[in-house]
C-alpha atoms as a PDB file:
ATOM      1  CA  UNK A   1      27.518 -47.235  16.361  1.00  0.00           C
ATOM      2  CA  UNK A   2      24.806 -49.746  15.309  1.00  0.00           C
ATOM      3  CA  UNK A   3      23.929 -49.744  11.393  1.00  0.00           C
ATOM      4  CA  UNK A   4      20.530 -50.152  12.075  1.00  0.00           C
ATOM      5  CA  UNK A   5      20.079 -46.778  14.477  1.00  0.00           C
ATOM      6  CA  UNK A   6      22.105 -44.932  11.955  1.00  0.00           C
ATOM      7  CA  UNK A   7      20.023 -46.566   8.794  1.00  0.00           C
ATOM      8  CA  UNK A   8      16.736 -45.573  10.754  1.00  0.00           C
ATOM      9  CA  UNK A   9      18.088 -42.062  11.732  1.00  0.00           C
ATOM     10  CA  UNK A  10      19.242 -41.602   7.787  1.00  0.00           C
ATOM     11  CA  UNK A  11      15.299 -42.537   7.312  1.00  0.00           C
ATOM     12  CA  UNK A  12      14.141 -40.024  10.186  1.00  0.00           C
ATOM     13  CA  UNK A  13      15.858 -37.344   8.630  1.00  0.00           C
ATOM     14  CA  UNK A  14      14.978 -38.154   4.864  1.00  0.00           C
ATOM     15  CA  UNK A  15      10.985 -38.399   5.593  1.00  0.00           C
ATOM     16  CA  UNK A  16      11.336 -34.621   7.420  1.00  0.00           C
ATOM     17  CA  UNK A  17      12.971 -33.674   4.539  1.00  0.00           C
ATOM     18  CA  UNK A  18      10.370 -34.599   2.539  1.00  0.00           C
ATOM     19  CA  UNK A  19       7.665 -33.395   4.921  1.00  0.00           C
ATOM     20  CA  UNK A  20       9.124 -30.210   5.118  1.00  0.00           C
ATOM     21  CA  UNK A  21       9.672 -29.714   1.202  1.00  0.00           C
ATOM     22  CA  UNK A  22       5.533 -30.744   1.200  1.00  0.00           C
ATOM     23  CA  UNK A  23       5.106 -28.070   3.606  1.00  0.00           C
ATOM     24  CA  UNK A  24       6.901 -25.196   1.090  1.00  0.00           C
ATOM     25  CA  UNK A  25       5.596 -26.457  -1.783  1.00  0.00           C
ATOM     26  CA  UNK A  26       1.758 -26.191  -0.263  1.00  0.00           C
ATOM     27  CA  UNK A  27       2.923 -22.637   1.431  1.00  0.00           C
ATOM     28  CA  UNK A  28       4.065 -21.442  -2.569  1.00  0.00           C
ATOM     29  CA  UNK A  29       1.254 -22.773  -4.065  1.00  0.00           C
ATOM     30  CA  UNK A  30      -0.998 -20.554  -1.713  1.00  0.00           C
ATOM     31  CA  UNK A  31       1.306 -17.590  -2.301  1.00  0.00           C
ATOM     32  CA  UNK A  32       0.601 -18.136  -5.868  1.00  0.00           C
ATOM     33  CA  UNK A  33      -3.056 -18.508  -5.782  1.00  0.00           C
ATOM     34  CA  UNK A  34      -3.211 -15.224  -4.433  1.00  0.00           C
ATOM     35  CA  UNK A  35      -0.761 -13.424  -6.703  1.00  0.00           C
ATOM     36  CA  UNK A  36      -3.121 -14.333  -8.821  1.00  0.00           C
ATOM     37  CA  UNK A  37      -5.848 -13.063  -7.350  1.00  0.00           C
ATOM     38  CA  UNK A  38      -4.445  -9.472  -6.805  1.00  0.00           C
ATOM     39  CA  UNK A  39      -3.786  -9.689 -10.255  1.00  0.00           C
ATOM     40  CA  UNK A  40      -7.184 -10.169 -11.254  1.00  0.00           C
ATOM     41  CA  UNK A  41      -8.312  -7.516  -8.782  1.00  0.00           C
ATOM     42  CA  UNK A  42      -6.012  -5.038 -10.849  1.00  0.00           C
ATOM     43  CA  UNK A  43      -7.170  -5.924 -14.009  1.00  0.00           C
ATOM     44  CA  UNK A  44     -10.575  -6.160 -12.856  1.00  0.00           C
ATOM     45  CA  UNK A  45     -10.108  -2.225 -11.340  1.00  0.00           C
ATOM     46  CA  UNK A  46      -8.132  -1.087 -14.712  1.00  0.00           C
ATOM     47  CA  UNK A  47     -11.605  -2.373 -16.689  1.00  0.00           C
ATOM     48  CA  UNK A  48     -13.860  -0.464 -14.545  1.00  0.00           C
ATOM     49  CA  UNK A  49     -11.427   2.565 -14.608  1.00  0.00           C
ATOM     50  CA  UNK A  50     -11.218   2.092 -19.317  1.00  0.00           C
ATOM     51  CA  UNK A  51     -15.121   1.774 -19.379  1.00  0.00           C
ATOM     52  CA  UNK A  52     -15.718   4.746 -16.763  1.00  0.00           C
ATOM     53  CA  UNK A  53     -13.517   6.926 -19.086  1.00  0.00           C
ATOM     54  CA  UNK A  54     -15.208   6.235 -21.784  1.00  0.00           C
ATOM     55  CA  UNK A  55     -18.353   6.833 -20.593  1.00  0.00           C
ATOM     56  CA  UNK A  56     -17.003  10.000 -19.630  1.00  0.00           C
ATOM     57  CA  UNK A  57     -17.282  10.022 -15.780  1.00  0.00           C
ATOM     58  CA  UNK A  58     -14.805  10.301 -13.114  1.00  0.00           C
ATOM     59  CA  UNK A  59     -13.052   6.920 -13.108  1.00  0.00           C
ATOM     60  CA  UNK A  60     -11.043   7.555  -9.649  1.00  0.00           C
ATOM     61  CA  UNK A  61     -14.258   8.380  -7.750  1.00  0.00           C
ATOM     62  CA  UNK A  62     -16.361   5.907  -8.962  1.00  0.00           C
ATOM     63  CA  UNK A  63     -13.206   3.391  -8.359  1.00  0.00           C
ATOM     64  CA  UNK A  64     -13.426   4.451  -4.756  1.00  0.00           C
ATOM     65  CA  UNK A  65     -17.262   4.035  -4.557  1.00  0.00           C
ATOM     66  CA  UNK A  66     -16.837   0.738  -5.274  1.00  0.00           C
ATOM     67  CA  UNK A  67     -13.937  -0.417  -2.969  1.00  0.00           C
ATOM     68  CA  UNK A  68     -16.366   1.165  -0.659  1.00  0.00           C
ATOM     69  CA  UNK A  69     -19.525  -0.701  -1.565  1.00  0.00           C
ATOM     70  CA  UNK A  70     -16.938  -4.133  -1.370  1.00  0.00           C
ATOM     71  CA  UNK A  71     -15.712  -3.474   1.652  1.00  0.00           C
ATOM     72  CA  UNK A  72     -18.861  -2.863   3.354  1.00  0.00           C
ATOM     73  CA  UNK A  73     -19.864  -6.256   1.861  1.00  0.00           C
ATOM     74  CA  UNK A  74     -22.185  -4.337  -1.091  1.00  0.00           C
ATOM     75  CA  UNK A  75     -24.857  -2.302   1.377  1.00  0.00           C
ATOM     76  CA  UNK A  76     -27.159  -0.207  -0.264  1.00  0.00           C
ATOM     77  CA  UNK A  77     -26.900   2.192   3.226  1.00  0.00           C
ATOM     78  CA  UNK A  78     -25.817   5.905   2.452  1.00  0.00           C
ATOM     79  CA  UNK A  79     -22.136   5.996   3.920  1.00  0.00           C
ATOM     80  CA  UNK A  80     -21.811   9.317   6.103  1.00  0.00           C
ATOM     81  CA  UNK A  81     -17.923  10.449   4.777  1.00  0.00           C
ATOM     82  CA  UNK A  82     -16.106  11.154   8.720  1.00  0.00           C
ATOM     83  CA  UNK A  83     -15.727  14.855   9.263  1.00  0.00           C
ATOM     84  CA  UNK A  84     -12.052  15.291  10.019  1.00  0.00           C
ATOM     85  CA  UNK A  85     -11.215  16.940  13.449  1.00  0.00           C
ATOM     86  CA  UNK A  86     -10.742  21.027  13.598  1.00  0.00           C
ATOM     87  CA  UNK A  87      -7.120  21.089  13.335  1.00  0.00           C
ATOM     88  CA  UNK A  88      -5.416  24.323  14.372  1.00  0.00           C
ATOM     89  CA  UNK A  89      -2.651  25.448  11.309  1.00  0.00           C
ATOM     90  CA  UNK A  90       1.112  25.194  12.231  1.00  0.00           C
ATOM     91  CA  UNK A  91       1.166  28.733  11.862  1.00  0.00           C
ATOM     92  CA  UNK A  92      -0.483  32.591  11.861  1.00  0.00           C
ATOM     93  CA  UNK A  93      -2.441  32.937   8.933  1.00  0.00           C
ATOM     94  CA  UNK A  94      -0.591  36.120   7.965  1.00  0.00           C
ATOM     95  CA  UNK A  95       2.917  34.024   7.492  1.00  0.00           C
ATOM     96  CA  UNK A  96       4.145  34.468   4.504  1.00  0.00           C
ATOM     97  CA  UNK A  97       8.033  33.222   4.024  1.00  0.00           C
ATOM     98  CA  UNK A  98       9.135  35.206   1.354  1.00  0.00           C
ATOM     99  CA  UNK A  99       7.701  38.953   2.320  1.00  0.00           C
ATOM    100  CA  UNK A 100       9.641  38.431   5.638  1.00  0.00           C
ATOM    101  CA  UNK A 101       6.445  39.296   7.928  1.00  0.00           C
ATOM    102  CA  UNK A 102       4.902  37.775  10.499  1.00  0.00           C
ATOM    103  CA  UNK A 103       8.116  35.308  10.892  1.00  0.00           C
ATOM    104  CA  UNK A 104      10.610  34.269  13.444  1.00  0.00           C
ATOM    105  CA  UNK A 105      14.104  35.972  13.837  1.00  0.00           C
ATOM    106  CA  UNK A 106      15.515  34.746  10.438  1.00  0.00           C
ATOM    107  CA  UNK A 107      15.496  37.130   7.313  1.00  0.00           C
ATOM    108  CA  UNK A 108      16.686  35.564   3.922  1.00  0.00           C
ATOM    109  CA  UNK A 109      19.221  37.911   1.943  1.00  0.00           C
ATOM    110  CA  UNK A 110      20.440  37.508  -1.251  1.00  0.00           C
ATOM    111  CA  UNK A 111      24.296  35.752  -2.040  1.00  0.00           C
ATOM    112  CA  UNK A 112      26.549  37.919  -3.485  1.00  0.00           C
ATOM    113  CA  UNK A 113      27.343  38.299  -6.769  1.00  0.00           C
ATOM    114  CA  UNK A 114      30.302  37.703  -8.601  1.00  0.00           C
ATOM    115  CA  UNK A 115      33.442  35.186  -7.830  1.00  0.00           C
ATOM    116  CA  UNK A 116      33.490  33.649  -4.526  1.00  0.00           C
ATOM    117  CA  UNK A 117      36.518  34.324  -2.840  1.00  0.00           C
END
């Protein structure tokens, strides 16, 4: 082995090192930037939601009107809400678990009383 190849290897290795520890250090900087943001978001969204209940009004639905109005980048178009499909129930509108009509082939009774033995 040659001292210079295994100097300039040692120096290879060192300046990736570095480049890499760059790399994380921009990547956490970005995470933190928008931490922050979020954070501001929230706070922003808990001072809309104080003043709202102040004012007396709804502070969930207005809150929702407005992720609305940011998300559609601040239209002033009257959003039609989506009618959700007809959805058949899971079962016969005259089920009823605890009178024991209308069900399957299971009946609840009562435990006995007393000790077990």
């Amino acid at each position: 082995l040659e001292p210079d190849v295994v100097v300039r290897r040692q120096e290879a290795l060192a300046a990736a090192r570095l480049r890499m520890q760059e790399e994380l250090n921009a990547q956490a900087e970005r995470y933190k930037e928008k931490q922050r943001q979020l954070e501001e978001e929230k706070r922003r969204q808990k001072i809309a939601m104080w003043e709202s209940m102040q004012e007396g009004k709804s502070y969930k639905g207005s809150l929702k009107l407005n992720q609305q109005e940011v998300e559609s980048g601040g239209s002033t178009s009257s959003a039609v809400p989506k009618s959700k499909p007809n959805k058949k129930p899971l079962r016969g509108g005259g089920y009823n678990p605890l009178s024991g009509e209308g069900g399957g082939t299971c009946s609840w009774r009562p435990g006995r009383r007393g000790p077990s033995a």
